[in-house]
Structures are given as structure tokens and as C-alpha cells.
PDB file of N, CA and C in Angstrom:
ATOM      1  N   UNK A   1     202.026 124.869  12.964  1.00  0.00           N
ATOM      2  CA  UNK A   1     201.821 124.747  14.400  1.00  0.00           C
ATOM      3  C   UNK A   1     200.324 124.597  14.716  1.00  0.00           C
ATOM      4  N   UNK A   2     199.201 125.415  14.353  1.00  0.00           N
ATOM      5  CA  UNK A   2     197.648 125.639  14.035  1.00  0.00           C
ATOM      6  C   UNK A   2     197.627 123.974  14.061  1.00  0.00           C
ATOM      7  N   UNK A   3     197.801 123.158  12.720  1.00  0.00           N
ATOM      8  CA  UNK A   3     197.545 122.111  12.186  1.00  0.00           C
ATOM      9  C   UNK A   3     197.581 121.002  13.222  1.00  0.00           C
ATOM     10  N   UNK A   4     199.314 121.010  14.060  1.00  0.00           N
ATOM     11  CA  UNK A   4     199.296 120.176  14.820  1.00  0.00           C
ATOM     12  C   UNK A   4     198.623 120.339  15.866  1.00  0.00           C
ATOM     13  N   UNK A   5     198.173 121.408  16.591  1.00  0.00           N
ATOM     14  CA  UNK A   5     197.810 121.411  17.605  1.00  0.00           C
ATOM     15  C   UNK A   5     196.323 120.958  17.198  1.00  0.00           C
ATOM     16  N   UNK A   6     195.648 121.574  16.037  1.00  0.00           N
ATOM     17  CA  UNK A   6     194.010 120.477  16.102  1.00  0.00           C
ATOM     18  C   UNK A   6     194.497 118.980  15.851  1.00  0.00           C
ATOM     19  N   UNK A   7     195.441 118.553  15.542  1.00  0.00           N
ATOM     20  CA  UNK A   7     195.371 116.854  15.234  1.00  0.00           C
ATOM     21  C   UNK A   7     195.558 116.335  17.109  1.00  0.00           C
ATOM     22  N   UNK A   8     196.742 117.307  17.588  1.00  0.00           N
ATOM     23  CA  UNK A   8     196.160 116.704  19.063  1.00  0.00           C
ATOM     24  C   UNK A   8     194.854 116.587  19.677  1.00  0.00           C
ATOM     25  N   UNK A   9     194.076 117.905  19.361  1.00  0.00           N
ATOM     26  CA  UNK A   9     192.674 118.160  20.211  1.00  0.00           C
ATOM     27  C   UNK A   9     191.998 116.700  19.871  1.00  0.00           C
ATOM     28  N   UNK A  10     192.327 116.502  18.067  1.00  0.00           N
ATOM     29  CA  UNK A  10     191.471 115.705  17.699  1.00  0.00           C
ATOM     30  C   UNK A  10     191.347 114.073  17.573  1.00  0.00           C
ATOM     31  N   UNK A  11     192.751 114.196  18.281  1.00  0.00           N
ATOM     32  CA  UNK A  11     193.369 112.820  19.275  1.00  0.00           C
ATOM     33  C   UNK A  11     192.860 112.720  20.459  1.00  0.00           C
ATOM     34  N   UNK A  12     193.021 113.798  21.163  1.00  0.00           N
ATOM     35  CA  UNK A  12     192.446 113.510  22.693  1.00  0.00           C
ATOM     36  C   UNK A  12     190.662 112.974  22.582  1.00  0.00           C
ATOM     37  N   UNK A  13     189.986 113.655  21.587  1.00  0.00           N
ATOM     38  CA  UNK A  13     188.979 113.709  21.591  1.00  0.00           C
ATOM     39  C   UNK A  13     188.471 112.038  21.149  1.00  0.00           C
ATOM     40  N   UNK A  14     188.625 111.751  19.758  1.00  0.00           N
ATOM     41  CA  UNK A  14     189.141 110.518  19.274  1.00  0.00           C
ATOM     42  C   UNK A  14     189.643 109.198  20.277  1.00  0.00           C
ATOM     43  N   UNK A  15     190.244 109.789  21.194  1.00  0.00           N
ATOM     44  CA  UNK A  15     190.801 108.508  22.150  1.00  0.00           C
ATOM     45  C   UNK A  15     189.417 108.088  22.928  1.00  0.00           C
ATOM     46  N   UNK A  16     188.704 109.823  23.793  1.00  0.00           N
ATOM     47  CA  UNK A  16     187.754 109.557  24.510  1.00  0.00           C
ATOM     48  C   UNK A  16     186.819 108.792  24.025  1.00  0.00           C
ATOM     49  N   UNK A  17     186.119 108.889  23.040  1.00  0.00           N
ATOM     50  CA  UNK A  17     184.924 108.045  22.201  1.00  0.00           C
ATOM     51  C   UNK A  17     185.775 106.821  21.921  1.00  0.00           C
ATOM     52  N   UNK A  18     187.111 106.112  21.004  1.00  0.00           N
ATOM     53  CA  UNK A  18     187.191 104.724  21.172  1.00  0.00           C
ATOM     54  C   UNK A  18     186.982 104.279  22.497  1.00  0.00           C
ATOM     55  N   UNK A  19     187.553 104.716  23.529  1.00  0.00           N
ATOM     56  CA  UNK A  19     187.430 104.067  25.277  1.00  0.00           C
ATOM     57  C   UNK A  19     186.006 103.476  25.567  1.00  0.00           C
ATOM     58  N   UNK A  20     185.281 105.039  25.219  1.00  0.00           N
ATOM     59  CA  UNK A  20     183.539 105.070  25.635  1.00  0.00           C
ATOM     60  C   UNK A  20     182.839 103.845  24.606  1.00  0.00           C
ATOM     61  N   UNK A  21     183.696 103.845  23.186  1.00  0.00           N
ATOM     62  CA  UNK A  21     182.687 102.744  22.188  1.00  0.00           C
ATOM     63  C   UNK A  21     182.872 101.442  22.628  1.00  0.00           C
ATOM     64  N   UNK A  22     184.356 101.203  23.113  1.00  0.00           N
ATOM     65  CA  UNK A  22     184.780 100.165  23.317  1.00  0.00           C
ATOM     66  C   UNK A  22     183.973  99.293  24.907  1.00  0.00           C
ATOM     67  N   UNK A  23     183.542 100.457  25.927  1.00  0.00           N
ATOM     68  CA  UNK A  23     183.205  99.640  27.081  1.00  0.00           C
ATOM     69  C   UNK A  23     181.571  99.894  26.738  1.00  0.00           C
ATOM     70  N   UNK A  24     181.026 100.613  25.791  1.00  0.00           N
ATOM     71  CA  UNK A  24     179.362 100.217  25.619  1.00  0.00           C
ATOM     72  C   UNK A  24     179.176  98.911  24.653  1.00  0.00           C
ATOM     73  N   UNK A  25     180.186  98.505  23.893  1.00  0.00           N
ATOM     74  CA  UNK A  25     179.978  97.811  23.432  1.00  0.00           C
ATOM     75  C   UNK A  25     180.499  96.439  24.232  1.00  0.00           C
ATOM     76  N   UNK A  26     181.016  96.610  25.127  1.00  0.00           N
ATOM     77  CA  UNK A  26     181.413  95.446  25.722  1.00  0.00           C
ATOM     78  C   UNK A  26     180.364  95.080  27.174  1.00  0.00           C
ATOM     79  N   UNK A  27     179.673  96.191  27.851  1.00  0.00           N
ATOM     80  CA  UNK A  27     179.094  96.267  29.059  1.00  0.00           C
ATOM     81  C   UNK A  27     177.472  97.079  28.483  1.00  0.00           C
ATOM     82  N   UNK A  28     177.195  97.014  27.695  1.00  0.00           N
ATOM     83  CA  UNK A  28     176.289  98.159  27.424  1.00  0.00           C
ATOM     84  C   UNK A  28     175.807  99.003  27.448  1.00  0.00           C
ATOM     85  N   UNK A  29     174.692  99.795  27.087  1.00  0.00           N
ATOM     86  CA  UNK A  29     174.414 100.873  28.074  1.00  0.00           C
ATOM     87  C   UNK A  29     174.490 100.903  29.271  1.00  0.00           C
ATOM     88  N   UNK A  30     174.428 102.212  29.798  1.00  0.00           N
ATOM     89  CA  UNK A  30     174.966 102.624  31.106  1.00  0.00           C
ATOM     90  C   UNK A  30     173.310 102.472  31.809  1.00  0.00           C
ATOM     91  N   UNK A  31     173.819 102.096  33.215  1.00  0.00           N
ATOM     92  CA  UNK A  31     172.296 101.887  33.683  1.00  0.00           C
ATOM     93  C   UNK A  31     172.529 102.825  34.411  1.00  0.00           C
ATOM     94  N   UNK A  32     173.300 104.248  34.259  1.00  0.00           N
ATOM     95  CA  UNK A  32     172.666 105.917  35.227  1.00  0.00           C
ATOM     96  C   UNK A  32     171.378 106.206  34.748  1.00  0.00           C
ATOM     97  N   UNK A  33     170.841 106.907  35.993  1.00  0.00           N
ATOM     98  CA  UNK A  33     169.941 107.137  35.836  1.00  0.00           C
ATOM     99  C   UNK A  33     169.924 108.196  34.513  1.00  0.00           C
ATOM    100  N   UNK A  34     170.960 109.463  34.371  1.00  0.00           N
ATOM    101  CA  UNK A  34     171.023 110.118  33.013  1.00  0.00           C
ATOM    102  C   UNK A  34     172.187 109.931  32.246  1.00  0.00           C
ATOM    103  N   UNK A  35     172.294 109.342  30.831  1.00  0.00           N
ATOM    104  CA  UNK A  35     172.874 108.873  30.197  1.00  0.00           C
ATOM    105  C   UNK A  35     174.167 110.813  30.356  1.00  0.00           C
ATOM    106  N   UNK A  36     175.657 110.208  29.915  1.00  0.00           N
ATOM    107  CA  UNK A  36     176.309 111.557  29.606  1.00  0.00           C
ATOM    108  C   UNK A  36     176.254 111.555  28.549  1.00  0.00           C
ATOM    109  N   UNK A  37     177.072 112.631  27.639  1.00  0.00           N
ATOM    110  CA  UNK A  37     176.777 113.221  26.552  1.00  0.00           C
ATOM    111  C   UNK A  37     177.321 112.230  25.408  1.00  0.00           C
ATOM    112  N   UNK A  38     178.326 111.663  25.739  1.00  0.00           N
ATOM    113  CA  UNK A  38     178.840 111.128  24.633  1.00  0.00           C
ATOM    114  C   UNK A  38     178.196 109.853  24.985  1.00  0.00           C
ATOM    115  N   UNK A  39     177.512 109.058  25.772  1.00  0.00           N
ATOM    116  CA  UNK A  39     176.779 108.049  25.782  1.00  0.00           C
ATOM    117  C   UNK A  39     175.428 108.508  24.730  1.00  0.00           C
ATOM    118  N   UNK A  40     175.043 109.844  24.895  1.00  0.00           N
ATOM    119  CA  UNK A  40     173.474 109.546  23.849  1.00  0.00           C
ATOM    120  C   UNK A  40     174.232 109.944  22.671  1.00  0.00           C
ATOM    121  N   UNK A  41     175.319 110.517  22.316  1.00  0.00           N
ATOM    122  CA  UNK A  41     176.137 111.099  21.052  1.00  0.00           C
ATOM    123  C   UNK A  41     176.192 109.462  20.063  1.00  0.00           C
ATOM    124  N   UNK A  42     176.932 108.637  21.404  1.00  0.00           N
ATOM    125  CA  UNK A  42     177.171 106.949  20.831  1.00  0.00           C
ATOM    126  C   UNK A  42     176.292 105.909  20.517  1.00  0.00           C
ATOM    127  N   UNK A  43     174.971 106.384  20.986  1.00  0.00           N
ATOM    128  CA  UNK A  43     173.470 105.506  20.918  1.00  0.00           C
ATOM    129  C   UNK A  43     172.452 106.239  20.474  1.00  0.00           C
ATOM    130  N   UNK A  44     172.730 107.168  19.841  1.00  0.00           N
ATOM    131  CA  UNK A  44     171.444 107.926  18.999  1.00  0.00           C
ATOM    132  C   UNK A  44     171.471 107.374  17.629  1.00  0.00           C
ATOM    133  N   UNK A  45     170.238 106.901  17.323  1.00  0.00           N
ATOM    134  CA  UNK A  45     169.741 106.986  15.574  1.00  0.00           C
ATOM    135  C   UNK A  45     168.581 107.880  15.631  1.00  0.00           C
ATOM    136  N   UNK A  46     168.908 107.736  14.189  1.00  0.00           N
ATOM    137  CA  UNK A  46     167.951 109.154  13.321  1.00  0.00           C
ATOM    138  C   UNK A  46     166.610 107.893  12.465  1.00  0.00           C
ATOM    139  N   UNK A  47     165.705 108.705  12.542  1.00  0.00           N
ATOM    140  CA  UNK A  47     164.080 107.957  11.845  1.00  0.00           C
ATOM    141  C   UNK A  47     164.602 106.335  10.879  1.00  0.00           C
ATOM    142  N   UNK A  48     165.951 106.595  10.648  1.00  0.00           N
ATOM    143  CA  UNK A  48     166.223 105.547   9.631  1.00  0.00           C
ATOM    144  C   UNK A  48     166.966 104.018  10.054  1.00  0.00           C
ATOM    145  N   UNK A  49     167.208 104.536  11.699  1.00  0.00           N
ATOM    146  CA  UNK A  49     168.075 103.759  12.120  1.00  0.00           C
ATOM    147  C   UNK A  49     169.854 103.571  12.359  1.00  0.00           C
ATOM    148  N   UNK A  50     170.182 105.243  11.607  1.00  0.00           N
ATOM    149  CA  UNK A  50     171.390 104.979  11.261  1.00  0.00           C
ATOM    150  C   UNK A  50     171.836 106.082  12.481  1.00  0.00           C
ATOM    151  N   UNK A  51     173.120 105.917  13.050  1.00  0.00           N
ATOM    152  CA  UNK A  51     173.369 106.850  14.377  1.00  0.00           C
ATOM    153  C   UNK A  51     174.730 107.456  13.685  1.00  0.00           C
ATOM    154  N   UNK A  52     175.137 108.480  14.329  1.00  0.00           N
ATOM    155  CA  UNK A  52     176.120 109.332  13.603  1.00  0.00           C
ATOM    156  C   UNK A  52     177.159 108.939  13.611  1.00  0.00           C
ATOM    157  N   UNK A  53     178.009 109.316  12.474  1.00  0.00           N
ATOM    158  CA  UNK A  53     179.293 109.174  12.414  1.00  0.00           C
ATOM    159  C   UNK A  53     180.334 108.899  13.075  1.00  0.00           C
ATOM    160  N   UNK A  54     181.609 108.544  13.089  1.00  0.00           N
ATOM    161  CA  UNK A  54     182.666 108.890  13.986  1.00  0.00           C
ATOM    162  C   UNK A  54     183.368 110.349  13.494  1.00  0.00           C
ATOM    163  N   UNK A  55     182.840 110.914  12.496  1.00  0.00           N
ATOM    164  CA  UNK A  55     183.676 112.059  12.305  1.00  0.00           C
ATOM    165  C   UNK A  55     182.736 113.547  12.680  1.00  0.00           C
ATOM    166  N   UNK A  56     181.577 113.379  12.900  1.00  0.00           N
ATOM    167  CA  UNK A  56     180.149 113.746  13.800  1.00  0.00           C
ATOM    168  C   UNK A  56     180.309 113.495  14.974  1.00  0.00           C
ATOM    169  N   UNK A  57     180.705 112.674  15.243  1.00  0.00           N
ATOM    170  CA  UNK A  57     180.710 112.680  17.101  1.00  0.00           C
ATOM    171  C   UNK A  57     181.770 113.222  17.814  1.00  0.00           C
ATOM    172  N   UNK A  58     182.905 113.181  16.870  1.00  0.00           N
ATOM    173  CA  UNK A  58     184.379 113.452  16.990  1.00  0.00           C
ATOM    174  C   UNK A  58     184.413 115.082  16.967  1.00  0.00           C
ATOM    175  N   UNK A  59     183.489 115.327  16.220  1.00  0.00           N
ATOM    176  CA  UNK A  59     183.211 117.657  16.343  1.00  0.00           C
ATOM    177  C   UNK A  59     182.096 117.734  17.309  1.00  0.00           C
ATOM    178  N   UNK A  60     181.478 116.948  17.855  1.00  0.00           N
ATOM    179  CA  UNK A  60     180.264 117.502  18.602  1.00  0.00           C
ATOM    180  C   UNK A  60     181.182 117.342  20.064  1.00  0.00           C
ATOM    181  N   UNK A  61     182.385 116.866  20.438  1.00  0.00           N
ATOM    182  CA  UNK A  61     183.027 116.128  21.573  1.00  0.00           C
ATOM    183  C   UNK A  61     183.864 117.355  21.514  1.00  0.00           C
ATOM    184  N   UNK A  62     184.542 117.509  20.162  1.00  0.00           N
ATOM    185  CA  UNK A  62     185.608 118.633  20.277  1.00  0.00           C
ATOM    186  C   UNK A  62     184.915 119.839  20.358  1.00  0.00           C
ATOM    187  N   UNK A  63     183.819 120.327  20.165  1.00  0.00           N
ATOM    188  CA  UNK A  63     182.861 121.412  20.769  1.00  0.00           C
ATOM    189  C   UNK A  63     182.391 121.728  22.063  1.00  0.00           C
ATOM    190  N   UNK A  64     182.127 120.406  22.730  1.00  0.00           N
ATOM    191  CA  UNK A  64     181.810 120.351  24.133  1.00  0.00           C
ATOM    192  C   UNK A  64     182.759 120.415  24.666  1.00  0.00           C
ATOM    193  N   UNK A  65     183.642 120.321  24.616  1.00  0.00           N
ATOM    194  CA  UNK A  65     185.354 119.636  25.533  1.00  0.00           C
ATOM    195  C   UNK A  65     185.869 121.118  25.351  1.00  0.00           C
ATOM    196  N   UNK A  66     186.233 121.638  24.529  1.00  0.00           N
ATOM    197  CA  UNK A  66     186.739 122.580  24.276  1.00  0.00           C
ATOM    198  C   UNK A  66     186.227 123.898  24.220  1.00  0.00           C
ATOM    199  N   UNK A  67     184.641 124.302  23.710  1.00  0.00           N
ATOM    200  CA  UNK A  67     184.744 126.035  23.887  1.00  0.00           C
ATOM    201  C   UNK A  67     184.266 126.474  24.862  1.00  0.00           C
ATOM    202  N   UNK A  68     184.118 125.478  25.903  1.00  0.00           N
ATOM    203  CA  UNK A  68     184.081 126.196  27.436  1.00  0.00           C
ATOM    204  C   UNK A  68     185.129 126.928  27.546  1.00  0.00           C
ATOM    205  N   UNK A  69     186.159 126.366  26.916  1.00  0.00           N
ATOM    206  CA  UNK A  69     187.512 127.176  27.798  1.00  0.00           C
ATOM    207  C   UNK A  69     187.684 128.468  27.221  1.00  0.00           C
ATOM    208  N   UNK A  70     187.203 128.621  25.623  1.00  0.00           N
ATOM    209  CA  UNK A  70     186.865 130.197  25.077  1.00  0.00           C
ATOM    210  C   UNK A  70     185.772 130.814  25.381  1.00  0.00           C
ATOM    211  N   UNK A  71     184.588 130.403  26.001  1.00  0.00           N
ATOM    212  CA  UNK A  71     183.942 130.992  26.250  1.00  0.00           C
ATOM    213  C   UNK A  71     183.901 131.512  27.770  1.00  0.00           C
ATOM    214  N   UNK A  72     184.884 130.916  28.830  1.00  0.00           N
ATOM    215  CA  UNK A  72     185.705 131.484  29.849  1.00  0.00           C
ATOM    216  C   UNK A  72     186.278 132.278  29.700  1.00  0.00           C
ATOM    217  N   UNK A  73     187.535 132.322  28.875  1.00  0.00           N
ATOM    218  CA  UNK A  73     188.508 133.052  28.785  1.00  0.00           C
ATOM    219  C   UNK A  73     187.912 134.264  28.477  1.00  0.00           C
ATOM    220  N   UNK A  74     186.969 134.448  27.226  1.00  0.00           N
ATOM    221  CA  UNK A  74     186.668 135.840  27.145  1.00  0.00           C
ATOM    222  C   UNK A  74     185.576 136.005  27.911  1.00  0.00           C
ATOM    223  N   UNK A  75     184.807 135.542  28.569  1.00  0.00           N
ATOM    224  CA  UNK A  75     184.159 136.168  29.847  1.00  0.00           C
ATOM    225  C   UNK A  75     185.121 137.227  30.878  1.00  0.00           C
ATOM    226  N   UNK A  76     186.261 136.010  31.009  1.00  0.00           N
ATOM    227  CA  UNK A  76     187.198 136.948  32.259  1.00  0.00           C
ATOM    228  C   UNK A  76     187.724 138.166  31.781  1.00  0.00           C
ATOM    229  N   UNK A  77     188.103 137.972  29.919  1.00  0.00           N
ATOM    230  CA  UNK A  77     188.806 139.089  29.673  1.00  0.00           C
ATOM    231  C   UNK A  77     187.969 140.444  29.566  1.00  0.00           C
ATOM    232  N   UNK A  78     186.865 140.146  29.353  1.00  0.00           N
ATOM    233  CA  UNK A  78     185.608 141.094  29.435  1.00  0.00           C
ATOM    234  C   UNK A  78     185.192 141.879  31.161  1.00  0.00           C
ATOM    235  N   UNK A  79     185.032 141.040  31.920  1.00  0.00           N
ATOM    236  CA  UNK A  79     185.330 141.751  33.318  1.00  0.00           C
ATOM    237  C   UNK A  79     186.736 142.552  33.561  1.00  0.00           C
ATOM    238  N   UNK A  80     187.813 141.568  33.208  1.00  0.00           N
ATOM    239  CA  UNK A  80     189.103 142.286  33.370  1.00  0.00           C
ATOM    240  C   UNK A  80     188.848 143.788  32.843  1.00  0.00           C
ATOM    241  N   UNK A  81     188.490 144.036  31.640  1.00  0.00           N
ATOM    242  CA  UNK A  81     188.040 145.270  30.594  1.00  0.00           C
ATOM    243  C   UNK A  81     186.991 145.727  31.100  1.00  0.00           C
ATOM    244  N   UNK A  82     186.074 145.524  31.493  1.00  0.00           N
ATOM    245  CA  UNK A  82     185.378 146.454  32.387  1.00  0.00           C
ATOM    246  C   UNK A  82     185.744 146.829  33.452  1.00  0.00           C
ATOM    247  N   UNK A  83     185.935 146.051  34.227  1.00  0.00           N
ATOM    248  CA  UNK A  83     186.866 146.709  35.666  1.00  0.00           C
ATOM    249  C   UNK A  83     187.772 147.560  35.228  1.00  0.00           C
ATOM    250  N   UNK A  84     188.773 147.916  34.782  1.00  0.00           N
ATOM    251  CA  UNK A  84     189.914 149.273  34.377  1.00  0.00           C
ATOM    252  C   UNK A  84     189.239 150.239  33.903  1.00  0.00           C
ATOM    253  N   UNK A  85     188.295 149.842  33.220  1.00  0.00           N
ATOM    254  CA  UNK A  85     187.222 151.473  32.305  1.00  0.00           C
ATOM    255  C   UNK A  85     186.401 151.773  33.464  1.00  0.00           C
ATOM    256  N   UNK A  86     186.336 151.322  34.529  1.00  0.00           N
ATOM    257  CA  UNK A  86     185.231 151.870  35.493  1.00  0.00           C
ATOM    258  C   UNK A  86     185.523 151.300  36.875  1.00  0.00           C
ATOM    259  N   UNK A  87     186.897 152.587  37.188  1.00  0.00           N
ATOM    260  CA  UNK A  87     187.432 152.320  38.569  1.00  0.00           C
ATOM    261  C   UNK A  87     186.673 152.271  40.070  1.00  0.00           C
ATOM    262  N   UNK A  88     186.151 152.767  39.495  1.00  0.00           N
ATOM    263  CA  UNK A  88     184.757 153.145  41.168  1.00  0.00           C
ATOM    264  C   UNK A  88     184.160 151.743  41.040  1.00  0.00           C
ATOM    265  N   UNK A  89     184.075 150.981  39.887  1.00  0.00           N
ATOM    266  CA  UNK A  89     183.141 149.446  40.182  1.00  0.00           C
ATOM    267  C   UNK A  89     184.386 148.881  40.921  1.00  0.00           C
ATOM    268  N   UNK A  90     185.929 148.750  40.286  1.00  0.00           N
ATOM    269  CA  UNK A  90     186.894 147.747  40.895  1.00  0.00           C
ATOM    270  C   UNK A  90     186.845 148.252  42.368  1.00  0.00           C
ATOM    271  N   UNK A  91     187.259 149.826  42.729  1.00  0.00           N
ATOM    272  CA  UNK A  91     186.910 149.729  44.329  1.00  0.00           C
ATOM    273  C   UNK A  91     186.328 148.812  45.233  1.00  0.00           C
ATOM    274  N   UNK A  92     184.660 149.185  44.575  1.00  0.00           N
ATOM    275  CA  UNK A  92     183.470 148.719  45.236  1.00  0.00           C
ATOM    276  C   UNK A  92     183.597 146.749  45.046  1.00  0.00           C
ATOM    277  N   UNK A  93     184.055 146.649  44.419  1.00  0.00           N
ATOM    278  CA  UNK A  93     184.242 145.163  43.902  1.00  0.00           C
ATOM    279  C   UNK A  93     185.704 144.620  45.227  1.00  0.00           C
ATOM    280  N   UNK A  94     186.513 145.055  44.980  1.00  0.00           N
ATOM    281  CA  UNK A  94     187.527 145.242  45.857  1.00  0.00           C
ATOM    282  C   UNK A  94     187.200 145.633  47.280  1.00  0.00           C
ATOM    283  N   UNK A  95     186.885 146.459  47.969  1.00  0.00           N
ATOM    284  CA  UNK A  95     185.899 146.645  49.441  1.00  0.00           C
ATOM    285  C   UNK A  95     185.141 145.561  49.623  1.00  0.00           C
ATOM    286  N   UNK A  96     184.649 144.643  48.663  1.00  0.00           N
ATOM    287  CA  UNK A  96     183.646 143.815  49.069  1.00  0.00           C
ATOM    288  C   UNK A  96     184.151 142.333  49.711  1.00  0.00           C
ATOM    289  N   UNK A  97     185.524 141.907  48.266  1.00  0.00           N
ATOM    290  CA  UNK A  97     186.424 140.796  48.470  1.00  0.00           C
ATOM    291  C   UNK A  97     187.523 141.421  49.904  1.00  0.00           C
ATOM    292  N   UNK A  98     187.474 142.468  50.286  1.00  0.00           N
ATOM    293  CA  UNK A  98     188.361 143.233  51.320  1.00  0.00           C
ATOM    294  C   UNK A  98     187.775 142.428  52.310  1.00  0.00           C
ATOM    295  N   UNK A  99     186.099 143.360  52.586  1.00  0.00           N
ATOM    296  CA  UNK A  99     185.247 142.948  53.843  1.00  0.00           C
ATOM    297  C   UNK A  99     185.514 141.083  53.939  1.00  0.00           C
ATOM    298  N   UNK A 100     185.063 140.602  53.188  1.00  0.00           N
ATOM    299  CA  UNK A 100     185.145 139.113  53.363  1.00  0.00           C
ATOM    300  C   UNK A 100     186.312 138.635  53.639  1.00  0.00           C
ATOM    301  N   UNK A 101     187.714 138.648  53.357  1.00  0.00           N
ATOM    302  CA  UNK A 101     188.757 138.217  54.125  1.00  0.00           C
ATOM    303  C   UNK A 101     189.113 138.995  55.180  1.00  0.00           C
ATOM    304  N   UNK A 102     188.640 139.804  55.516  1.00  0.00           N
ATOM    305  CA  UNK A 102     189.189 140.655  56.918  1.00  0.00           C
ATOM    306  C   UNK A 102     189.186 139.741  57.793  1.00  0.00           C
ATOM    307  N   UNK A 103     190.480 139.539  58.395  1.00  0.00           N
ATOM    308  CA  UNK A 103     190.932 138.707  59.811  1.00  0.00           C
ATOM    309  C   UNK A 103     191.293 137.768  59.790  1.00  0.00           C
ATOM    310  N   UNK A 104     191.476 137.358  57.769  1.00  0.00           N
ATOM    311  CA  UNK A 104     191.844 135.738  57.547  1.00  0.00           C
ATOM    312  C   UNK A 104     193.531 135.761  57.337  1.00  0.00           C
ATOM    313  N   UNK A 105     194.228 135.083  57.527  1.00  0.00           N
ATOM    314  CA  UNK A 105     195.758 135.108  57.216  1.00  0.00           C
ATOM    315  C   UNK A 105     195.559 134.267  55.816  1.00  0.00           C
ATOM    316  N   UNK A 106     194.781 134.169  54.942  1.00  0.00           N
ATOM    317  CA  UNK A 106     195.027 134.160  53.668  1.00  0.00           C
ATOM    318  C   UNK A 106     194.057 135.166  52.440  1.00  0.00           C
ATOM    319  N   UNK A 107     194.601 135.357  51.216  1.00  0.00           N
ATOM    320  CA  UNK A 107     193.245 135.874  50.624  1.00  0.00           C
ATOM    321  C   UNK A 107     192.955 135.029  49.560  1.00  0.00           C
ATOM    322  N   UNK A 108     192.259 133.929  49.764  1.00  0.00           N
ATOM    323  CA  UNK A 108     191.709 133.392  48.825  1.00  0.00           C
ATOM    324  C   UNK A 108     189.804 133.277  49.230  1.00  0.00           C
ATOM    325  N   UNK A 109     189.453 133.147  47.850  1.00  0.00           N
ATOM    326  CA  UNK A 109     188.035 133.247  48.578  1.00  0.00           C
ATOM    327  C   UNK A 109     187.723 131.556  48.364  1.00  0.00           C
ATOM    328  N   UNK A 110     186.666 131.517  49.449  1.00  0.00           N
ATOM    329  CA  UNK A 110     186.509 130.057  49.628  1.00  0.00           C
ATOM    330  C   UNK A 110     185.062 129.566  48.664  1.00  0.00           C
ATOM    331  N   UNK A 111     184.703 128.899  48.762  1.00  0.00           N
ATOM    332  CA  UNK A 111     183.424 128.198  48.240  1.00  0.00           C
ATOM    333  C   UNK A 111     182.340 128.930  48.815  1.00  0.00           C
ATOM    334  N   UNK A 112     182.120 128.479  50.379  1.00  0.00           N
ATOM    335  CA  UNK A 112     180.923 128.901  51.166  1.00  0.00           C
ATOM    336  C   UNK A 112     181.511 130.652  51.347  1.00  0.00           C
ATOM    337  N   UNK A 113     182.290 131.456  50.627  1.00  0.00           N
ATOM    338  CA  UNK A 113     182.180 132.429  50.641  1.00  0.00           C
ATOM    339  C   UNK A 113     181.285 133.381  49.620  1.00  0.00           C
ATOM    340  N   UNK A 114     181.172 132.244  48.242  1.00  0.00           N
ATOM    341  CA  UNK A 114     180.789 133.040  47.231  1.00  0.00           C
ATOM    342  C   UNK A 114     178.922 133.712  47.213  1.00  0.00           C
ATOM    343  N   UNK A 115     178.001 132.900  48.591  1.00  0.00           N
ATOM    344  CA  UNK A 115     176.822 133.823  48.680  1.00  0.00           C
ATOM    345  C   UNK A 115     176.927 134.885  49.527  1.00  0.00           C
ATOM    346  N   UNK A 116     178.051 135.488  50.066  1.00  0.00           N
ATOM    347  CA  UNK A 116     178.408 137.094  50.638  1.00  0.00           C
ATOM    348  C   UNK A 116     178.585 137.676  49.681  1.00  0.00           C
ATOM    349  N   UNK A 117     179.173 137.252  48.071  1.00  0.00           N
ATOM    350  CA  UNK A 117     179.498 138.487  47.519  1.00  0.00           C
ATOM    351  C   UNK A 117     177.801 138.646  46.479  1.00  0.00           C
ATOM    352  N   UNK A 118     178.191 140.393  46.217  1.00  0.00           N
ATOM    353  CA  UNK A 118     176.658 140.893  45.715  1.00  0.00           C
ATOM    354  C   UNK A 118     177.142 140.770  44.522  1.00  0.00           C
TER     355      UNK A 118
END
């Protein structure tokens, strides 16, 4: 199960770079003002002239793409775990998201809400 699920990641990933090789090589570089990641990943050489791999660009893509979402996940699970070991913070944390929806008929917090909280 492990196995298949990296041959997907490493499909999705794989698809993105043929798409990206296929329209720099057809339209060229990108004239943004800052190139994205897999544009300088696809047009970098090294002192010799030679630019990296497809099996190098293919882990530097599946690195970027992907350990945001572990390095989220255990962020949240780390607050989650602090908040229960130290009920007086969830209160005070809780009173705060309280004060800010008071009077709203929903509780979600909004965008332009997030410079009220401390």
C-alpha cells in the first residue's frame, strides 16, 4: 500500500514537470517578473552547463508539494497537545475566539478577523 501510494505522489509530481517542460520548451521562459520554483528547478545549470535531472527535479517537487502538509499537520497536532496539558491557555484562547464572534450568527473566524486575535 506504502509503495503505491509514493508511485502516485510520484505521478502527480512527474505529470507537473512534463506539462511545465513541455510549455518552456515550446513558449520559453516565462517573462514573470519572478521565475516559480519549478521554472528555475527546469532552467538551472551547474558551472558545467549541465541542469538537473528528471529524477532530481522529480524529489525536489515531491519535497515542496508535499511536506508542507507534514509540517502542518504536526504543527496543529502540537497546539492540539498543548492546549489539553494547559487548560487555563484553552480558556484564555477560547474567551478570545468567544469575544470576536459575539453577536455573529455564525462561528467561523474570518480573514480580517485574524489581527484581533493576540
Amino acid at each position: 500500500q506504502f509503495l503505491k501510494q509514493c508511485r502516485f505522489v510520484h505521478q502527480l509530481s512527474e505529470s507537473v514537470i512534463k506539462a511545465r517542460k513541455e510549455k518552456l520548451e515550446k513558449e520559453g521562459p516565462s517573462k514573470k517578473k519572478y521565475p516559480d520554483f519549478l521554472d528555475i528547478l527546469l532552467t538551472a545549470k551547474d558551472e558545467s552547463g549541465e541542469g538537473m535531472s528528471f529524477l532530481e527535479i522529480r524529489n525536489e517537487v515531491d519535497t515542496f508539494m508535499f511536506e508542507g502538509h507534514d509540517t502542518t499537520a504536526s504543527a496543529i497536532s502540537w497546539i492540539l497537545y498543548s492546549l489539553a496539558k494547559h487548560p487555563e491557555v484553552q480558556q484564555r484562547a477560547q474567551a478570545e475566539v468567544d469575544s470576536i464572534l459575539n453577536g455573529r450568527d455564525t462561528d467561523q473566524i474570518e480573514w480580517k478577523d485574524l489581527p484581533k486575535l493576540e
